[in-house]
Protein backbone atom coordinates (compact mmCIF):
# COMPACT_ATOMS: atom_id res chain seq x y z
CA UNK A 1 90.04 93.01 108.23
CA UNK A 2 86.83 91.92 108.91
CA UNK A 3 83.69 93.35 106.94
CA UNK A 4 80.03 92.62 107.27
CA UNK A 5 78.38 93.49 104.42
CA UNK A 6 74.67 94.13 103.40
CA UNK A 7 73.58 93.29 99.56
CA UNK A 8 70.89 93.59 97.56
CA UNK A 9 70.38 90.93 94.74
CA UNK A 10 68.14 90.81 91.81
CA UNK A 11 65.28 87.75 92.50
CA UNK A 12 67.15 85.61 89.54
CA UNK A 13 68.57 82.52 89.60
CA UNK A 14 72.48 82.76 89.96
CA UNK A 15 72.53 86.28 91.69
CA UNK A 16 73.82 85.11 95.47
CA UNK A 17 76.76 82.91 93.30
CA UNK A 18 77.40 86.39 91.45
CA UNK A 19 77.68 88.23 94.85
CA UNK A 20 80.24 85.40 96.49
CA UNK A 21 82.54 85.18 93.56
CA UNK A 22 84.21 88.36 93.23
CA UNK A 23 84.70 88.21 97.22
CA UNK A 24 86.75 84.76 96.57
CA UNK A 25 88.62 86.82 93.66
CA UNK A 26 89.96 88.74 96.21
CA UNK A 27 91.15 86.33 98.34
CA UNK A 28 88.30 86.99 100.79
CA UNK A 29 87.18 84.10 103.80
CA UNK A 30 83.64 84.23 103.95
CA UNK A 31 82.27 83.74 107.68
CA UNK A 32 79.01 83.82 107.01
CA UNK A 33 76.25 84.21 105.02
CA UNK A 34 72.41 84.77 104.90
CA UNK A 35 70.30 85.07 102.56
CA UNK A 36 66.51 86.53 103.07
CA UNK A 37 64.67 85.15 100.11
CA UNK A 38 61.57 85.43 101.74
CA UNK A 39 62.23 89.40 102.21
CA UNK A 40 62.14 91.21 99.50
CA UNK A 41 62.80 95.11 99.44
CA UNK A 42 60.58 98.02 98.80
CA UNK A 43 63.14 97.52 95.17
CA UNK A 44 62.05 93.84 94.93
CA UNK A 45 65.23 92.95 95.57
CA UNK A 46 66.42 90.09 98.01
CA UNK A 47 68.16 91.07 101.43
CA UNK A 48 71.60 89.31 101.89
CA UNK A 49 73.86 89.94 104.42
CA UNK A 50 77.68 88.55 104.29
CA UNK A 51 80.53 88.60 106.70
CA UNK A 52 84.18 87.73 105.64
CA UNK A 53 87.96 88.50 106.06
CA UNK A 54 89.67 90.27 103.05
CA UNK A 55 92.86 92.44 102.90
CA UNK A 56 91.81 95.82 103.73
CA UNK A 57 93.69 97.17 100.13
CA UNK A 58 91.54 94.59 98.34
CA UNK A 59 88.38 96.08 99.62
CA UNK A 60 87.75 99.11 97.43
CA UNK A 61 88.29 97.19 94.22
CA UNK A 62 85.74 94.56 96.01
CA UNK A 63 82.88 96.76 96.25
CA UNK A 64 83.72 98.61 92.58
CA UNK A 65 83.62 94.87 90.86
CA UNK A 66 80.28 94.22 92.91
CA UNK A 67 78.80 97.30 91.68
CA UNK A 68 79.79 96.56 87.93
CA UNK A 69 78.14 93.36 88.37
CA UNK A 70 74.89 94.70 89.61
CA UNK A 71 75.26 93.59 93.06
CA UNK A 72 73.80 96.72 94.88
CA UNK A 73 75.92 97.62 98.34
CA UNK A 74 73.71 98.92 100.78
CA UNK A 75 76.02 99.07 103.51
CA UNK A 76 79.30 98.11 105.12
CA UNK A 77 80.71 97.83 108.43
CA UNK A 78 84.59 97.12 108.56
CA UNK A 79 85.79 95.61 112.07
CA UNK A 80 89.16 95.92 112.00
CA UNK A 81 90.12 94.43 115.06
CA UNK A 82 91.77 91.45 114.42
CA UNK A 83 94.58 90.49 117.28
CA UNK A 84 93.26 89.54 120.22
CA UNK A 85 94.90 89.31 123.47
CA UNK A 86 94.14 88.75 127.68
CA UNK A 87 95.41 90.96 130.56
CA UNK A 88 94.42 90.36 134.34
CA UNK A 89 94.76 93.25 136.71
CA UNK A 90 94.76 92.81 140.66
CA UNK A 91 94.34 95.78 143.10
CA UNK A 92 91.50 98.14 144.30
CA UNK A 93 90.04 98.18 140.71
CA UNK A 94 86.83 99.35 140.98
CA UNK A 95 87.78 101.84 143.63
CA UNK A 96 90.20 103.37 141.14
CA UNK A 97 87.66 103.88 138.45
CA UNK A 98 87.56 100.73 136.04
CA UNK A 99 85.57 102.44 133.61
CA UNK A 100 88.53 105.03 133.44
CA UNK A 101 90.70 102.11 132.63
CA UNK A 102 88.36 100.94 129.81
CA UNK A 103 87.91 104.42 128.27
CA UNK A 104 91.65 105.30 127.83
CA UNK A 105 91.81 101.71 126.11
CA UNK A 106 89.11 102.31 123.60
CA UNK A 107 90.31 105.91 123.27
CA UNK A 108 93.23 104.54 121.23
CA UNK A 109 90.94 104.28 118.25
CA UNK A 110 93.24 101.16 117.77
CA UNK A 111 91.97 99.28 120.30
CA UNK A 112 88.92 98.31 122.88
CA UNK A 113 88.37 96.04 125.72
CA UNK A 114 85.45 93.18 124.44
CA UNK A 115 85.31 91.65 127.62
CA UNK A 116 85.89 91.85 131.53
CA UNK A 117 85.44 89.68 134.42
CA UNK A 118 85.48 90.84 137.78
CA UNK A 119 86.02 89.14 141.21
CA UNK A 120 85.79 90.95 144.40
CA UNK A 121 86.30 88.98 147.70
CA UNK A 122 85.23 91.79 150.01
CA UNK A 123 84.97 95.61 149.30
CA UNK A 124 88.21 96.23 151.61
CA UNK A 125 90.00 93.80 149.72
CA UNK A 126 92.42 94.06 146.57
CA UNK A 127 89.95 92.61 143.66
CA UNK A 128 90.87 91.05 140.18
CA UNK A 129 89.90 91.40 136.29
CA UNK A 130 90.09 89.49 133.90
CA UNK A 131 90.14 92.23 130.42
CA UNK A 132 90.41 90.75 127.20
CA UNK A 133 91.05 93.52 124.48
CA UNK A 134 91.15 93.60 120.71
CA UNK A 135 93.40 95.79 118.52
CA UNK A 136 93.95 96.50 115.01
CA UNK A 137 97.29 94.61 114.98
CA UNK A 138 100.05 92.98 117.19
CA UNK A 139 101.97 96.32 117.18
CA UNK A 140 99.08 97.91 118.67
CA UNK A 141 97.47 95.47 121.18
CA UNK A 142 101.37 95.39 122.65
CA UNK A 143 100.93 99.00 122.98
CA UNK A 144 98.25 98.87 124.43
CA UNK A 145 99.46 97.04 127.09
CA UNK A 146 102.31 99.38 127.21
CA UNK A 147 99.67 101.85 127.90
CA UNK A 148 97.44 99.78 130.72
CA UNK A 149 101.10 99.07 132.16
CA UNK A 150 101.71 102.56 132.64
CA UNK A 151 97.93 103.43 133.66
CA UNK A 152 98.43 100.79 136.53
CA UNK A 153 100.98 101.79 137.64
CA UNK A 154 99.40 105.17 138.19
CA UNK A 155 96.73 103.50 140.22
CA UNK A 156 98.58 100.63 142.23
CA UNK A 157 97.68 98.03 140.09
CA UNK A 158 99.37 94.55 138.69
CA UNK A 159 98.95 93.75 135.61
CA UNK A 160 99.95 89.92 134.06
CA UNK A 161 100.15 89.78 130.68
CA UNK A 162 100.01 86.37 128.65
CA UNK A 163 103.09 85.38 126.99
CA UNK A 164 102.97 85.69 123.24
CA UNK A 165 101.94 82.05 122.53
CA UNK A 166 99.26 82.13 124.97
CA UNK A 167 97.90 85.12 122.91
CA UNK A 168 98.32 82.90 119.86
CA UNK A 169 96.09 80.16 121.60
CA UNK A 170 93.32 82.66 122.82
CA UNK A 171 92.18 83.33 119.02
């Protein structure tokens, strides 16, 4: 999973290293990281905010080891979405309700469309989109296709799917 995390550190020397470690103890990737040493806190503490990949069971015992080392967590925002994948639909899709189509996606709770691209020739004419949709895993995002499938068909779409290794390729 994904986690952006907001820290507060202690204005000492070695405090950002004592935030980072215990993330690479748990086998976390950092992304990114950025430190506001010119901000400091009503606490006098230093702003930091970190983004990184870490096994979702590893994340409890991640914050608990922070906190015993007197990193304060202020906050936490998990993005679990990590499988990405592309559909294109062709038919009358903004006549049958495209917003529809995106709500019943990111209804799942498991997955949400992060982008779409929309072409329409003339307003008569069948139209294409271009959805690209993120999903907790590659059980889901393949239902969710499953589910778009079936929600075309209800409204005269196509859908073409990638093949597996193009979804590979597209992350």
């Amino acid at each position: 999973m994904r986690v952006s995390m907001d820290l507060e550190l202690q204005d000492i020397p070695g405090q950002l290293l004592l935030a980072l470690k215990p993330i690479s103890d748990f086998k976390g990737n950092l992304i990114s990281v950025v430190h506001h040493h010119e901000k400091k806190t009503p606490r006098g503490t230093i702003p930091v905010q970190v983004q990184f990949e870490i096994k979702s069971d590893h994340l409890e015992d991640l914050v608990a080891d922070l906190e015993e080392r007197g990193v304060r967590v202020v906050s936490m925002d998990e993005k679990r979405f990590l499988e990405h994948g592309a559909v294109i639909l062709i038919g009358h899709i903004v006549h049958t309700d495209i917003q529809d189509t995106i709500d019943q996606i990111d209804n799942t709770g498991y997955a949400e469309v992060v982008d779409l691209n929309l072409s329409m020739p003339k307003i008569n004419m069948p139209s294409s989109a271009s959805l690209k949709i993120d999903a907790v895993s590659k059980k889901e995002l393949q239902a969710v296709i499953d589910l778009l499938k079936y929600i075309a068909k209800e409204k005269d779409l196509l859908v073409i799917e990638p093949v597996e290794s193009q979804l590979r390729l597209m992350e």
